[in-house]
PDB file of N, CA and C in Angstrom:
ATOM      1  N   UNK A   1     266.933-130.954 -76.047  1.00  0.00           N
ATOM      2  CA  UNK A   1     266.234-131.259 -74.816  1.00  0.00           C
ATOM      3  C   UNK A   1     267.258-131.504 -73.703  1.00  0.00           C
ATOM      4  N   UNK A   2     267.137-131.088 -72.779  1.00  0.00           N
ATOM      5  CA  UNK A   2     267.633-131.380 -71.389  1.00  0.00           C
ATOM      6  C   UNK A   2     267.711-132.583 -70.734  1.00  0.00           C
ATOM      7  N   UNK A   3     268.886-133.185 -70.453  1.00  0.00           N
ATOM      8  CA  UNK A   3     269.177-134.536 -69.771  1.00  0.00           C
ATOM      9  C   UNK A   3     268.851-133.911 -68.618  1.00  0.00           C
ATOM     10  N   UNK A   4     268.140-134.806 -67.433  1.00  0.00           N
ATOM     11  CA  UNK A   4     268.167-134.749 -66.196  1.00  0.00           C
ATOM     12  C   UNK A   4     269.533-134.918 -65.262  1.00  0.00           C
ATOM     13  N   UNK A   5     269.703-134.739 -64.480  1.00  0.00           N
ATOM     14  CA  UNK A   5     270.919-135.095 -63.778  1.00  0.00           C
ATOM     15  C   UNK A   5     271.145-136.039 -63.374  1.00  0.00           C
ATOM     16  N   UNK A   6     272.463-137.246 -63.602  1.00  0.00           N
ATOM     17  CA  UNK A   6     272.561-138.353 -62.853  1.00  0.00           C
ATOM     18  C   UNK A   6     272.708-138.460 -61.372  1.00  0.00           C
ATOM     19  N   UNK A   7     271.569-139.054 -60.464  1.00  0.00           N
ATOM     20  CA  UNK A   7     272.106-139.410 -59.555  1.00  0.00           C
ATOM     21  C   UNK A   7     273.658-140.369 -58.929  1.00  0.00           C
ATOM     22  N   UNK A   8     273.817-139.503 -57.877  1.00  0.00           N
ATOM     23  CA  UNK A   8     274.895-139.986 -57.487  1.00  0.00           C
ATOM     24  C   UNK A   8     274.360-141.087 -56.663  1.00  0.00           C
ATOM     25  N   UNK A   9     275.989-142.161 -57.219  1.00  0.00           N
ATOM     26  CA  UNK A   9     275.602-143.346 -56.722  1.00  0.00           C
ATOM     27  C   UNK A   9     275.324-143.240 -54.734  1.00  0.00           C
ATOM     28  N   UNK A  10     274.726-143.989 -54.348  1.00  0.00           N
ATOM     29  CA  UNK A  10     274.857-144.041 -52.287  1.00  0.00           C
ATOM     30  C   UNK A  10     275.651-144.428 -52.327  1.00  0.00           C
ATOM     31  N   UNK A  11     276.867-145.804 -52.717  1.00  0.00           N
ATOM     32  CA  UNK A  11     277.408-146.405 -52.096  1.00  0.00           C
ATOM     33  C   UNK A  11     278.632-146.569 -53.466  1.00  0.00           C
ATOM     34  N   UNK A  12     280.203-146.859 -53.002  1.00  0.00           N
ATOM     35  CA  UNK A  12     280.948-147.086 -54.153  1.00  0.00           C
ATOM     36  C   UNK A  12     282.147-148.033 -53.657  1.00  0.00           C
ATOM     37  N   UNK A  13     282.481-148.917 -54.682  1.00  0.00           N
ATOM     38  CA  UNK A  13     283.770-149.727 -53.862  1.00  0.00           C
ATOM     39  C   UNK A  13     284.774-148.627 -53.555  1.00  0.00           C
ATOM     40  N   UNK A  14     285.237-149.109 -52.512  1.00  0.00           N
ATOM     41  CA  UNK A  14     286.625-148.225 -51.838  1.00  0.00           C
ATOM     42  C   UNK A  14     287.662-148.096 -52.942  1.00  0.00           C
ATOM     43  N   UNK A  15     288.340-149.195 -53.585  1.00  0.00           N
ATOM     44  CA  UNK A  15     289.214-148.534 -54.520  1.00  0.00           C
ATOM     45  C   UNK A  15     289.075-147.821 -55.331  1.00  0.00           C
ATOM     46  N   UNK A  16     287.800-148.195 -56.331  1.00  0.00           N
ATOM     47  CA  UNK A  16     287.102-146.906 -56.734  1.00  0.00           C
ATOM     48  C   UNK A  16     287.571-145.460 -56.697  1.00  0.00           C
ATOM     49  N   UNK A  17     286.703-145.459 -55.131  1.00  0.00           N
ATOM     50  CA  UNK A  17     286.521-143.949 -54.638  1.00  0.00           C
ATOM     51  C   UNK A  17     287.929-143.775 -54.508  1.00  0.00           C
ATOM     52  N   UNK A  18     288.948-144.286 -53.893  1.00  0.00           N
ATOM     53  CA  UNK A  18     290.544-144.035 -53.798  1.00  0.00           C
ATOM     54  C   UNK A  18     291.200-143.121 -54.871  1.00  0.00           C
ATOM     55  N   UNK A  19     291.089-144.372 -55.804  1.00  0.00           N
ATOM     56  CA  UNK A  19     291.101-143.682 -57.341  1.00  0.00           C
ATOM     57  C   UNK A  19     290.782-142.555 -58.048  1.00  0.00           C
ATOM     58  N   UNK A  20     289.452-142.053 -57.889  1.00  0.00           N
ATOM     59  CA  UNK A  20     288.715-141.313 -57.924  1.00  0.00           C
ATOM     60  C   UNK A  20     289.040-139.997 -57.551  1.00  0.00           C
ATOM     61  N   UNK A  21     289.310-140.240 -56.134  1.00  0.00           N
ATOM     62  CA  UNK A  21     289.914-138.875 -54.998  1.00  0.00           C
ATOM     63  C   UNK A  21     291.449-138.933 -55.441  1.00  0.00           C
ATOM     64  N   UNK A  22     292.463-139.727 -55.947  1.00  0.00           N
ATOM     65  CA  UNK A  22     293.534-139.387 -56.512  1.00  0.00           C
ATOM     66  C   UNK A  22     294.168-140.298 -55.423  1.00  0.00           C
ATOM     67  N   UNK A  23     294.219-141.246 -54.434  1.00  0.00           N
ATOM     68  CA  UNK A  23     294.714-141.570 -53.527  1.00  0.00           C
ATOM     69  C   UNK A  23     295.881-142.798 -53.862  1.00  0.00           C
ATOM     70  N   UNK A  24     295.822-143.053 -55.433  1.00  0.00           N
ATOM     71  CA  UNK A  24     296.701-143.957 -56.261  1.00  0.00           C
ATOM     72  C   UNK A  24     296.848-143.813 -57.543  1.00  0.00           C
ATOM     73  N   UNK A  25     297.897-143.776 -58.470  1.00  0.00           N
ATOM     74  CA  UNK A  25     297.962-143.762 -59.563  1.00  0.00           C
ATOM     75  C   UNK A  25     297.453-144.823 -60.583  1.00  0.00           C
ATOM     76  N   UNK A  26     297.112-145.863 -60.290  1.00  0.00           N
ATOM     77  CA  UNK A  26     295.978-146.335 -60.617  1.00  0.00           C
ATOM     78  C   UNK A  26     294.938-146.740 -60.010  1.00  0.00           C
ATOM     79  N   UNK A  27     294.058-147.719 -61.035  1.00  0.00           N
ATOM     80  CA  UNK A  27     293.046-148.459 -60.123  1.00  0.00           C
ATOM     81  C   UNK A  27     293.974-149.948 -58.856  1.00  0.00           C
ATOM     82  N   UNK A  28     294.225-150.525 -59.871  1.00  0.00           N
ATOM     83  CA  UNK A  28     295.000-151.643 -59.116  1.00  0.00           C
ATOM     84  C   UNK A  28     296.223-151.094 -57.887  1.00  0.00           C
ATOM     85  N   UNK A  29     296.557-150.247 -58.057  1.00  0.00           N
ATOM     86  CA  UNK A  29     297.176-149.653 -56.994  1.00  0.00           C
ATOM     87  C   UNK A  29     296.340-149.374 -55.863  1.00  0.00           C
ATOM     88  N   UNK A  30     295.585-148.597 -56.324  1.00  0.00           N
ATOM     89  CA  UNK A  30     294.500-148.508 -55.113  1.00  0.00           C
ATOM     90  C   UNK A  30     293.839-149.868 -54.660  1.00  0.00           C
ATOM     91  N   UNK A  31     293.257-150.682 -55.458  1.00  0.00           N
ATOM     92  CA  UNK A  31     292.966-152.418 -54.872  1.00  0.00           C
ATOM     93  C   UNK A  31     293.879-152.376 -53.659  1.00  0.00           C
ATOM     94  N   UNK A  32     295.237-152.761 -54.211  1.00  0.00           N
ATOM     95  CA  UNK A  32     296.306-153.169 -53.228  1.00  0.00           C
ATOM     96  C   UNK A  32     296.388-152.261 -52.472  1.00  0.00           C
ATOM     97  N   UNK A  33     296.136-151.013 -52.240  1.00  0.00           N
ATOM     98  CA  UNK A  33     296.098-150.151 -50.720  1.00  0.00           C
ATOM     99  C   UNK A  33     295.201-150.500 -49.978  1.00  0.00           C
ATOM    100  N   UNK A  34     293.676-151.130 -50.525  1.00  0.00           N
ATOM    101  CA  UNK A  34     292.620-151.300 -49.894  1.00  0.00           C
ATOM    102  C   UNK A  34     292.743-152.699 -49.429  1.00  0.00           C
ATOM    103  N   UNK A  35     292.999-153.778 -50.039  1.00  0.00           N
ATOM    104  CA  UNK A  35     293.297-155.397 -49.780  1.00  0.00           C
ATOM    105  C   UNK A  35     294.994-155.451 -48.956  1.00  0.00           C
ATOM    106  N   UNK A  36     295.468-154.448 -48.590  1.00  0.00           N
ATOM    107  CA  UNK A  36     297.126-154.292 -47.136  1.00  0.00           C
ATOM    108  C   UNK A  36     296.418-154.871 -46.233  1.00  0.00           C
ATOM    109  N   UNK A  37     295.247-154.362 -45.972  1.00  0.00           N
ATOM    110  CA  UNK A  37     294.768-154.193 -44.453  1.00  0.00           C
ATOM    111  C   UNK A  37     295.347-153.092 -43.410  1.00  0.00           C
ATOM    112  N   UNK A  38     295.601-152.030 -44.415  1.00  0.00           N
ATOM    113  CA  UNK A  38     296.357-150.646 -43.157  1.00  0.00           C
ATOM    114  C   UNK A  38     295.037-149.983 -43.829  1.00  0.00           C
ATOM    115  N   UNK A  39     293.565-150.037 -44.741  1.00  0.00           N
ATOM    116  CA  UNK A  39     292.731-148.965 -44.744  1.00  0.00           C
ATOM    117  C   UNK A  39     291.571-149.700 -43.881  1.00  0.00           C
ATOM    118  N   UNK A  40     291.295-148.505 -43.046  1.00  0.00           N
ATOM    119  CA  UNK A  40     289.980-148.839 -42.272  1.00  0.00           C
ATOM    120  C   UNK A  40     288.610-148.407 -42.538  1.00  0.00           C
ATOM    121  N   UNK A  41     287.278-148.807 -42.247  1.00  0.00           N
ATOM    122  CA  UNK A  41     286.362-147.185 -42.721  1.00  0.00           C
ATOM    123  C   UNK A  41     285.078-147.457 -41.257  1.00  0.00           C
ATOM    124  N   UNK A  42     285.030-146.486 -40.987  1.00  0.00           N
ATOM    125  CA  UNK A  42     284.827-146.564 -39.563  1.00  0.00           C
ATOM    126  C   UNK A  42     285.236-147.156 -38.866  1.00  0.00           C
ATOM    127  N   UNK A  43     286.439-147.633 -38.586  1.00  0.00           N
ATOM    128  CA  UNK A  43     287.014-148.311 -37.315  1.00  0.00           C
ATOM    129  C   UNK A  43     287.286-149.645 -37.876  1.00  0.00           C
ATOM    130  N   UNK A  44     286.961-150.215 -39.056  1.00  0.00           N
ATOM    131  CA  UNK A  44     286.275-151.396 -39.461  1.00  0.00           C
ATOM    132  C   UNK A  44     287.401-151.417 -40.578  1.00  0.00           C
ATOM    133  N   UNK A  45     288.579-152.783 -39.884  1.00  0.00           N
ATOM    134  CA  UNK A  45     289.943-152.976 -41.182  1.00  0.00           C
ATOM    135  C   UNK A  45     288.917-153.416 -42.281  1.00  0.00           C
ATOM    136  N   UNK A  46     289.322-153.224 -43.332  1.00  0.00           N
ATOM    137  CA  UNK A  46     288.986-153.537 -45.155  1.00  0.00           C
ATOM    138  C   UNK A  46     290.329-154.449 -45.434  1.00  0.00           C
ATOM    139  N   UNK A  47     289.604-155.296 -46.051  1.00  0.00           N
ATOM    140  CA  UNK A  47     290.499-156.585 -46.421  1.00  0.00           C
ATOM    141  C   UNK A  47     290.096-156.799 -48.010  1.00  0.00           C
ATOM    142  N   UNK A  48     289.293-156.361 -48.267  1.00  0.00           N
ATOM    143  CA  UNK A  48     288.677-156.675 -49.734  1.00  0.00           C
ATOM    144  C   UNK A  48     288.154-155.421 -50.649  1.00  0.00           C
ATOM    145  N   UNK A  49     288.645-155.432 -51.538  1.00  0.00           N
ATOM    146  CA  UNK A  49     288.735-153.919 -52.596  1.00  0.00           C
ATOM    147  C   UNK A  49     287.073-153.469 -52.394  1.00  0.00           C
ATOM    148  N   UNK A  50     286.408-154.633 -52.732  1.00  0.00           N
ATOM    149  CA  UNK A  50     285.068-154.125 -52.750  1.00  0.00           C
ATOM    150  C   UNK A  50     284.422-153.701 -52.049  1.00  0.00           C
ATOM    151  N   UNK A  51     284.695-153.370 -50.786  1.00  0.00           N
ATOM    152  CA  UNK A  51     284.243-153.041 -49.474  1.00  0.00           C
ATOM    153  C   UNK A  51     283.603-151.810 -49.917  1.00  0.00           C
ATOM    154  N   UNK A  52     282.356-150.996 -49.279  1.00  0.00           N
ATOM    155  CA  UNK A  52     281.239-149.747 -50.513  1.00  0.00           C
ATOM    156  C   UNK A  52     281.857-148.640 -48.982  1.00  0.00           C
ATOM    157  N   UNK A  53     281.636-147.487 -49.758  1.00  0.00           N
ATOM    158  CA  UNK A  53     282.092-146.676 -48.697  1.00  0.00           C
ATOM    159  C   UNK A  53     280.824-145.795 -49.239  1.00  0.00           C
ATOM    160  N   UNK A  54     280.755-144.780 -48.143  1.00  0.00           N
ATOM    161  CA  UNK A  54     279.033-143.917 -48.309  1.00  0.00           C
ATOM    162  C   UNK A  54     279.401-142.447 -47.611  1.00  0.00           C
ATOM    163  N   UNK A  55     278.677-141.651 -48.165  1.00  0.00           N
ATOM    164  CA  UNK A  55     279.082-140.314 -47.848  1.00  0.00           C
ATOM    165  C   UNK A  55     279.395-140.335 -46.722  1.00  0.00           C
ATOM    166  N   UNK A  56     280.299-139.415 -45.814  1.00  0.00           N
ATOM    167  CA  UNK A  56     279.815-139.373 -44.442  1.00  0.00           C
ATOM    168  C   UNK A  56     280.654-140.904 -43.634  1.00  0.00           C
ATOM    169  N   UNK A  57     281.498-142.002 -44.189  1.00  0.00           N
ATOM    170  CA  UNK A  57     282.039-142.751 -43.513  1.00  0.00           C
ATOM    171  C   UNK A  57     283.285-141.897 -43.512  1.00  0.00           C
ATOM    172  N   UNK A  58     283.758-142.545 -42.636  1.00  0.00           N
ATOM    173  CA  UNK A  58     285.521-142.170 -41.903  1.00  0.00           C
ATOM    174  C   UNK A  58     286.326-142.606 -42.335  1.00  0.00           C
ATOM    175  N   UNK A  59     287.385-142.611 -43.452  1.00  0.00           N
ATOM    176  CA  UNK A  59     288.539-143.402 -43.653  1.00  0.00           C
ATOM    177  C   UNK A  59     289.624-143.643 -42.970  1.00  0.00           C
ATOM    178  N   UNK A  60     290.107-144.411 -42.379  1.00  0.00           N
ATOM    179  CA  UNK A  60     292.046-144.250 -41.626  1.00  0.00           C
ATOM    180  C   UNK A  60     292.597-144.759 -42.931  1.00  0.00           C
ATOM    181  N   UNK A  61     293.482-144.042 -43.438  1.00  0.00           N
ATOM    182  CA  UNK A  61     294.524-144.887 -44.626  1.00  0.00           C
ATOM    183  C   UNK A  61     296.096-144.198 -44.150  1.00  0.00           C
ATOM    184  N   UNK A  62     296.922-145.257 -44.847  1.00  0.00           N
ATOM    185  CA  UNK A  62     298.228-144.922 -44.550  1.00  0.00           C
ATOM    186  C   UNK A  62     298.854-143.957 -45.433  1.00  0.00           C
ATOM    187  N   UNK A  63     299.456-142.943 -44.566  1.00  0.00           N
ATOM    188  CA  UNK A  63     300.170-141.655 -45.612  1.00  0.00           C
ATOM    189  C   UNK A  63     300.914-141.977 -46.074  1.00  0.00           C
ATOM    190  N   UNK A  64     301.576-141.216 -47.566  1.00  0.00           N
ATOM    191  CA  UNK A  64     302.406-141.365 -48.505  1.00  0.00           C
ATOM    192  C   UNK A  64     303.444-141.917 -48.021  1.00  0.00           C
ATOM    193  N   UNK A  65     304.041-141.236 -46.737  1.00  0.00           N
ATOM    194  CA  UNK A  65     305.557-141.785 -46.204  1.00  0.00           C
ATOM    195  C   UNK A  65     305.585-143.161 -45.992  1.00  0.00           C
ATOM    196  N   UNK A  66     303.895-143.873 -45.395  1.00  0.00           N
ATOM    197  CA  UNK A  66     304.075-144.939 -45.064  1.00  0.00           C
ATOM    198  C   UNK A  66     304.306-144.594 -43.455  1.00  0.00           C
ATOM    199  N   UNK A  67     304.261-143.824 -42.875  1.00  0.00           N
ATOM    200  CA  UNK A  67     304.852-143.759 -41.312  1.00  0.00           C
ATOM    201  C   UNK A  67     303.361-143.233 -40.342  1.00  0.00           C
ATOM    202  N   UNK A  68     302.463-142.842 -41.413  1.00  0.00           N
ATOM    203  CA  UNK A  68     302.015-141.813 -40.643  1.00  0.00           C
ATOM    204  C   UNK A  68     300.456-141.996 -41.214  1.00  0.00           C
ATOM    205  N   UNK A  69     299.421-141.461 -40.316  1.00  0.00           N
ATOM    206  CA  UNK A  69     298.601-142.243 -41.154  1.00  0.00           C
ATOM    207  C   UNK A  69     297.812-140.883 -41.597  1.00  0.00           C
ATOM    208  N   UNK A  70     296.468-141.130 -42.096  1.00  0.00           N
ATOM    209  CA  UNK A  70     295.331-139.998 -42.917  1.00  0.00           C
ATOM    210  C   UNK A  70     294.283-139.999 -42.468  1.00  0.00           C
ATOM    211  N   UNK A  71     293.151-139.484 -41.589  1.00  0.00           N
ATOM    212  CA  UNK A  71     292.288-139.911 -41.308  1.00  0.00           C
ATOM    213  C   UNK A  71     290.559-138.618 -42.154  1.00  0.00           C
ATOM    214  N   UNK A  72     290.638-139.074 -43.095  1.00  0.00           N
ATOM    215  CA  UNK A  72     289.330-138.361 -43.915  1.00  0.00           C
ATOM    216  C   UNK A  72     288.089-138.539 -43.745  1.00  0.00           C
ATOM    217  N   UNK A  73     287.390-137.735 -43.726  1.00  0.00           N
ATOM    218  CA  UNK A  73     285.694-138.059 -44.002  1.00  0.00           C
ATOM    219  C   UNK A  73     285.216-138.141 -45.680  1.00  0.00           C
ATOM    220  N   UNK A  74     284.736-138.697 -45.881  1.00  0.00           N
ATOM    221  CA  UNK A  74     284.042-138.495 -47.223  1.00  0.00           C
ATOM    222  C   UNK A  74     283.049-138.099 -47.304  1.00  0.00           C
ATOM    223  N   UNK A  75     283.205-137.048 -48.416  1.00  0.00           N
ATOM    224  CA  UNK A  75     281.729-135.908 -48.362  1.00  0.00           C
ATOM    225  C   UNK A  75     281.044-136.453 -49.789  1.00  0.00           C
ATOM    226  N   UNK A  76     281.542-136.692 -50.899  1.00  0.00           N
ATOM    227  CA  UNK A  76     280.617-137.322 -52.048  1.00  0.00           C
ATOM    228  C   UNK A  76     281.660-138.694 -52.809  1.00  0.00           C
ATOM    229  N   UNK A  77     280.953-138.948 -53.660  1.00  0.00           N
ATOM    230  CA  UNK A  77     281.276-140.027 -54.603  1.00  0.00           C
ATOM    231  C   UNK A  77     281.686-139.391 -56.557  1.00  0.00           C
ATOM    232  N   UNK A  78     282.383-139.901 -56.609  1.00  0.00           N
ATOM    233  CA  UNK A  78     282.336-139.474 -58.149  1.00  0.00           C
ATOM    234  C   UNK A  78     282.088-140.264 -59.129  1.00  0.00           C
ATOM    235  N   UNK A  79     281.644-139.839 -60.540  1.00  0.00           N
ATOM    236  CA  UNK A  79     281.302-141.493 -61.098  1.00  0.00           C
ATOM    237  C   UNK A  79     282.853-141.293 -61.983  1.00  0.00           C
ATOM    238  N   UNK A  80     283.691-140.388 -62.130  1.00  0.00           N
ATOM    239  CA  UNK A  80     284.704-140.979 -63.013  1.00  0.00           C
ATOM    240  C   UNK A  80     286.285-139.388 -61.962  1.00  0.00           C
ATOM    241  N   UNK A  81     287.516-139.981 -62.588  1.00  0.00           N
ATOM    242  CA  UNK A  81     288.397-139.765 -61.923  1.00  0.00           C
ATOM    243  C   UNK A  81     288.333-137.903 -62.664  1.00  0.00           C
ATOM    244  N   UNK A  82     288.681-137.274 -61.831  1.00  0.00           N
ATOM    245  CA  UNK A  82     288.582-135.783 -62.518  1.00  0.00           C
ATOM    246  C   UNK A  82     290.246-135.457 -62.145  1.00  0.00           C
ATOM    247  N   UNK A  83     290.391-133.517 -62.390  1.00  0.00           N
ATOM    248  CA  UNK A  83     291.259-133.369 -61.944  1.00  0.00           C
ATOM    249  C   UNK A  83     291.797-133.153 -60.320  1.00  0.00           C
ATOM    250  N   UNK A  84     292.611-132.895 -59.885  1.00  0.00           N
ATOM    251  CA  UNK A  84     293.472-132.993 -58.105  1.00  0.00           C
ATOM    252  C   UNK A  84     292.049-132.078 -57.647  1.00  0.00           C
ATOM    253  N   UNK A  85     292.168-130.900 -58.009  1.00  0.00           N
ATOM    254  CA  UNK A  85     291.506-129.701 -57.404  1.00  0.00           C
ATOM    255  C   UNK A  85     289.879-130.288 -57.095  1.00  0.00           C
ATOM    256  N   UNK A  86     289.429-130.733 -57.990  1.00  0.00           N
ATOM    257  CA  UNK A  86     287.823-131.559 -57.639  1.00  0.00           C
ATOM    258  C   UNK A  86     287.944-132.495 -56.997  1.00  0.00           C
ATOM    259  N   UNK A  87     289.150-133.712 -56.959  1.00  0.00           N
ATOM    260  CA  UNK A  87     289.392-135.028 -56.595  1.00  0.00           C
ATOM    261  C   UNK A  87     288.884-134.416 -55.073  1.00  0.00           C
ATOM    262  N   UNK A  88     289.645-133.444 -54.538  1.00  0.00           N
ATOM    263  CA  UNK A  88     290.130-132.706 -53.230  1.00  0.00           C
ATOM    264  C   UNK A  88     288.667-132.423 -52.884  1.00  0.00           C
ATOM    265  N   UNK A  89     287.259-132.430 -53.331  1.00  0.00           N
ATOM    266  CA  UNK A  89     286.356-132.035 -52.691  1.00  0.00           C
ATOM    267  C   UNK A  89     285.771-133.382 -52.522  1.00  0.00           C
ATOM    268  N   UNK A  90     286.256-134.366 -52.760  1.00  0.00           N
ATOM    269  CA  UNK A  90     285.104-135.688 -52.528  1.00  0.00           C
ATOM    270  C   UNK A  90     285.594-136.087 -50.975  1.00  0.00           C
ATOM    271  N   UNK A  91     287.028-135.342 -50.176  1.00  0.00           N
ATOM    272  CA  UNK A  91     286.717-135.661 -48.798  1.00  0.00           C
ATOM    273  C   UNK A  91     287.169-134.463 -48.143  1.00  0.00           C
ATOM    274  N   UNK A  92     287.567-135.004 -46.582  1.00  0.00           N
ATOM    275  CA  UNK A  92     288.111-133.761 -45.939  1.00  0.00           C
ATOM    276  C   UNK A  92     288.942-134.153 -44.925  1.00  0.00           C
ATOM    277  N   UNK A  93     289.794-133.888 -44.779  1.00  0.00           N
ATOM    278  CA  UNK A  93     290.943-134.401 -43.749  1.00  0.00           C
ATOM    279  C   UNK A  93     290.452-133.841 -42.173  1.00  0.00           C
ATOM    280  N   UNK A  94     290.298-134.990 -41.019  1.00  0.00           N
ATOM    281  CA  UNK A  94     289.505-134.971 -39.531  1.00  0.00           C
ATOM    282  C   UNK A  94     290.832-134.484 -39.421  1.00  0.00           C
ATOM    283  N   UNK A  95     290.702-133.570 -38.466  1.00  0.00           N
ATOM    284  CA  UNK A  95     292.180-132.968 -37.892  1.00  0.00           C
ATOM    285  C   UNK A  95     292.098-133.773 -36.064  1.00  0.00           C
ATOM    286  N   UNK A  96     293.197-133.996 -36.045  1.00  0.00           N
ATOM    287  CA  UNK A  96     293.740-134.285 -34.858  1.00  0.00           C
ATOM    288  C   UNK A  96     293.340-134.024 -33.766  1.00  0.00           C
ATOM    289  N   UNK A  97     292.500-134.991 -32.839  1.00  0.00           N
ATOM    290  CA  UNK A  97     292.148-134.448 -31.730  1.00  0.00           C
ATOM    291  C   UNK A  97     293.456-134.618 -30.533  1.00  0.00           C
ATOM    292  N   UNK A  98     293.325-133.637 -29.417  1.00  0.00           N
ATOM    293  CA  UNK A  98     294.703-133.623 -28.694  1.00  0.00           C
ATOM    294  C   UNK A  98     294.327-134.736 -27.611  1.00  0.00           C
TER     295      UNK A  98
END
């Protein structure tokens, strides 16, 4: 018999989703990117891991170098960490307005 499909969750903690999208090599790594206070999600600093992020919010996070920052949309949620190539569809990088 046929399982139905799990709905995807609406809403997920930010480190989570970090994790998830590949944005740390672990979970607790990602915590501590989200509890810096350099990730924002709509405009709105995150101070606390648990903060829920939802399709369609805006991330600012700080790039790898540390110098420079990332600014993504998030298009879905995942319920567990996959590989880079799928991680890569749960957002989309806002390109630079001039």
């Amino acid at each position: 018999m046929k399982q139905p499909p799990t709905p995807q969750p609406l809403a997920q903690r930010v480190d989570v989703w970090l994790f998830h999208a590949r944005f740390g090599r672990s979970r607790s790594a990602c915590a501590q990117i989200a509890t810096s206070g350099h990730v924002r999600i709509n405009r709105q600093r995150v101070t606390k891991a648990h903060a829920l992020v939802r399709a369609g919010d805006v991330l600012t996070l700080p790039a790898p170098d540390r110098r420079a920052v990332i600014v993504i949309r998030v298009l879905a949620q995942a319920e567990r960490r996959q590989a880079a190539p799928l991680a890569q569809l749960l957002y989309e990088i806002v390109p630079e307005t001039a």
